[in-house]
N, C-alpha and C. Protein backbone atom coordinates (compact mmCIF):
# COMPACT_ATOMS: atom_id res chain seq x y z
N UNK A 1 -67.46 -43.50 -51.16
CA UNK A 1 -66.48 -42.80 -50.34
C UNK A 1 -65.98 -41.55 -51.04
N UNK A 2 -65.77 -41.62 -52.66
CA UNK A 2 -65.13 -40.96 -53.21
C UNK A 2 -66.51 -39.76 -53.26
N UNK A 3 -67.75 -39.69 -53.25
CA UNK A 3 -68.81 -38.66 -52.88
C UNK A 3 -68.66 -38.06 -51.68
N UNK A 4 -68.20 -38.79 -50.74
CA UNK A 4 -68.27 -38.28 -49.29
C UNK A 4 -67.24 -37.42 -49.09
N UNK A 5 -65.82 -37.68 -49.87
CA UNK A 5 -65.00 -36.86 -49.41
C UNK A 5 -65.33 -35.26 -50.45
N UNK A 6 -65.97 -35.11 -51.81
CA UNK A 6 -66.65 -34.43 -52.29
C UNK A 6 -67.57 -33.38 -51.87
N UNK A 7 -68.47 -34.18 -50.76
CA UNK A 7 -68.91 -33.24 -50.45
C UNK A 7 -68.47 -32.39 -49.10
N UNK A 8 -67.94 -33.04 -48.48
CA UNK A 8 -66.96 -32.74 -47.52
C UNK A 8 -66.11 -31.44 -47.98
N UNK A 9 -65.59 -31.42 -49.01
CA UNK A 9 -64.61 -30.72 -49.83
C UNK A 9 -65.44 -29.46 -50.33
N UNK A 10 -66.95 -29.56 -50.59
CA UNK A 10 -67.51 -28.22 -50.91
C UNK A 10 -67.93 -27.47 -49.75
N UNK A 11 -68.48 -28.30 -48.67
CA UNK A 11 -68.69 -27.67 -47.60
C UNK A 11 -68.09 -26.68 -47.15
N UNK A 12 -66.43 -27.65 -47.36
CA UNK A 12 -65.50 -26.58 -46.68
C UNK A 12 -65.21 -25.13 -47.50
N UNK A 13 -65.64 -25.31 -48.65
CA UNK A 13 -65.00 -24.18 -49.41
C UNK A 13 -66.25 -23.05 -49.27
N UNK A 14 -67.23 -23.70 -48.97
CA UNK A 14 -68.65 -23.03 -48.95
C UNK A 14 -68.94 -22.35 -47.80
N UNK A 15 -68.28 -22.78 -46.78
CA UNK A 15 -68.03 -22.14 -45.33
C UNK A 15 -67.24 -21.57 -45.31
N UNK A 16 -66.02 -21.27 -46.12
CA UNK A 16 -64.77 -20.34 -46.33
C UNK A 16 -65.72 -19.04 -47.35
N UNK A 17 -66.06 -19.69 -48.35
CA UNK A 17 -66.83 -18.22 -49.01
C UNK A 17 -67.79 -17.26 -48.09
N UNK A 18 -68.64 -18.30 -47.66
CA UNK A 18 -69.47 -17.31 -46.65
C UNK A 18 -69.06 -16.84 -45.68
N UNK A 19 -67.82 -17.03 -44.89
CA UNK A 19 -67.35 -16.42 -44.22
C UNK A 19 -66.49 -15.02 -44.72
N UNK A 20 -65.80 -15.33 -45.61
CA UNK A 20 -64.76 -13.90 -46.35
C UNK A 20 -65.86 -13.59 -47.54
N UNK A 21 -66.52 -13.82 -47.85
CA UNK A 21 -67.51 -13.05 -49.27
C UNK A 21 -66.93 -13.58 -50.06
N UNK A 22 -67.76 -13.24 -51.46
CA UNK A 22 -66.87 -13.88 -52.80
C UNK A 22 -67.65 -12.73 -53.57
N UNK A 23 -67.16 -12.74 -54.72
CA UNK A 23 -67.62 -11.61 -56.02
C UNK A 23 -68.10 -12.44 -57.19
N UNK A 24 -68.99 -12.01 -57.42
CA UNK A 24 -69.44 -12.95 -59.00
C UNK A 24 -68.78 -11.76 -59.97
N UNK A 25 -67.68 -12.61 -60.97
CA UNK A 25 -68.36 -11.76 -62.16
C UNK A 25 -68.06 -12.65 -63.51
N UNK A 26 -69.32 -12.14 -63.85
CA UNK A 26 -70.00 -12.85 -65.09
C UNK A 26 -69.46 -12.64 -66.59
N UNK A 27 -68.96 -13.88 -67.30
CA UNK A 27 -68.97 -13.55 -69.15
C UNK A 27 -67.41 -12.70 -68.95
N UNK A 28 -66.52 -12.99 -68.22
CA UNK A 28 -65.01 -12.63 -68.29
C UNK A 28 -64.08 -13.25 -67.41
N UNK A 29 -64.03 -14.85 -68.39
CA UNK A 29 -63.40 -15.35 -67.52
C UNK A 29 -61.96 -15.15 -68.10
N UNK A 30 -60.99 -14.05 -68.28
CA UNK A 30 -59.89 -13.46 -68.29
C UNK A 30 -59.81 -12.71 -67.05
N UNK A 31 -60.32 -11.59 -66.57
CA UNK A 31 -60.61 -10.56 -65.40
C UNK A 31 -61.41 -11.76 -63.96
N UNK A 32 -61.76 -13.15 -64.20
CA UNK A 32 -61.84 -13.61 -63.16
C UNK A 32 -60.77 -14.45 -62.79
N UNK A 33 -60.18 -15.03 -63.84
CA UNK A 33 -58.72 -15.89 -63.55
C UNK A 33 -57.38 -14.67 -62.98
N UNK A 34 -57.59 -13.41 -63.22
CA UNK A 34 -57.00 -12.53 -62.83
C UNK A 34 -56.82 -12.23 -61.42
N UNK A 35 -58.18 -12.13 -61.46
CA UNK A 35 -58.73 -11.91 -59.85
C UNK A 35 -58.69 -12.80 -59.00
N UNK A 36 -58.55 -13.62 -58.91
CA UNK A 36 -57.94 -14.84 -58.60
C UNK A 36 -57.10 -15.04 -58.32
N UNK A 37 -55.71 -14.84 -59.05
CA UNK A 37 -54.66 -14.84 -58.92
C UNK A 37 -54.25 -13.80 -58.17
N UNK A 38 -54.21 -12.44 -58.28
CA UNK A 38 -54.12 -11.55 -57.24
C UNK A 38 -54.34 -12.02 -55.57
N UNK A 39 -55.72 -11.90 -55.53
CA UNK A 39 -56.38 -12.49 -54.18
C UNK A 39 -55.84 -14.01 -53.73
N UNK A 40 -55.61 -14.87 -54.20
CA UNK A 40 -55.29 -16.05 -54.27
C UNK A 40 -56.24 -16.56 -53.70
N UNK A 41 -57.57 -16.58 -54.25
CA UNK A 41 -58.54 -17.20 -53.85
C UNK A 41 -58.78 -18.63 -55.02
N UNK A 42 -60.20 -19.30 -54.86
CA UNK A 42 -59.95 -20.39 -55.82
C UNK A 42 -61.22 -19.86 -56.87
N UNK A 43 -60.75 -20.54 -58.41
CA UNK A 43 -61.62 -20.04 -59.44
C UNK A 43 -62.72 -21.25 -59.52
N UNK A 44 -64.57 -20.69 -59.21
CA UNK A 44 -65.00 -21.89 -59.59
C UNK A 44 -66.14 -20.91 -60.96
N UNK A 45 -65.77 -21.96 -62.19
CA UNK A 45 -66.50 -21.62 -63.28
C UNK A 45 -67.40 -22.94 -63.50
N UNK A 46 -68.40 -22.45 -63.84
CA UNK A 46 -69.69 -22.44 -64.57
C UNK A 46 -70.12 -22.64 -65.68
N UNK A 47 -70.25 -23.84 -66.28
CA UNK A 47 -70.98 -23.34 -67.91
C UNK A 47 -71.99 -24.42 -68.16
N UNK A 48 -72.44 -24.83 -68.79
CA UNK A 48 -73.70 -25.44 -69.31
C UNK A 48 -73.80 -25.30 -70.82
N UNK A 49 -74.56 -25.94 -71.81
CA UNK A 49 -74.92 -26.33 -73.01
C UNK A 49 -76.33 -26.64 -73.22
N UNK A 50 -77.16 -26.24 -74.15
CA UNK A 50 -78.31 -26.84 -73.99
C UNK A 50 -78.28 -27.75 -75.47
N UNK A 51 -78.16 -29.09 -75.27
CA UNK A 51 -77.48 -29.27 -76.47
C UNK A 51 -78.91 -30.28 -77.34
């Protein structure tokens, strides 16, 4: 259940981005938590390890 409401939950945000656009920007996540806050949009970060 707790998957279902998950994906439920990206959908929606994924249908909100593609509808208003979104901006990538890359390797500054100071100037994206910024941007963010301005716009009051939501911050989704990214990272990985190749460990």
């Amino acid at each position: 259940m707790r998957t279902l409401a998950s994906l439920a939950l990206a959908l929606a945000v994924a249908g909100t981005a593609s509808a208003e656009g979104f901006t990538w920007i890359e390797n500054d996540y100071d100037k994206a938590l910024a941007e963010a806050k301005t716009t009051g949009k939501l911050l989704h970060v990214n990272f990985w390890a190749e460990w």
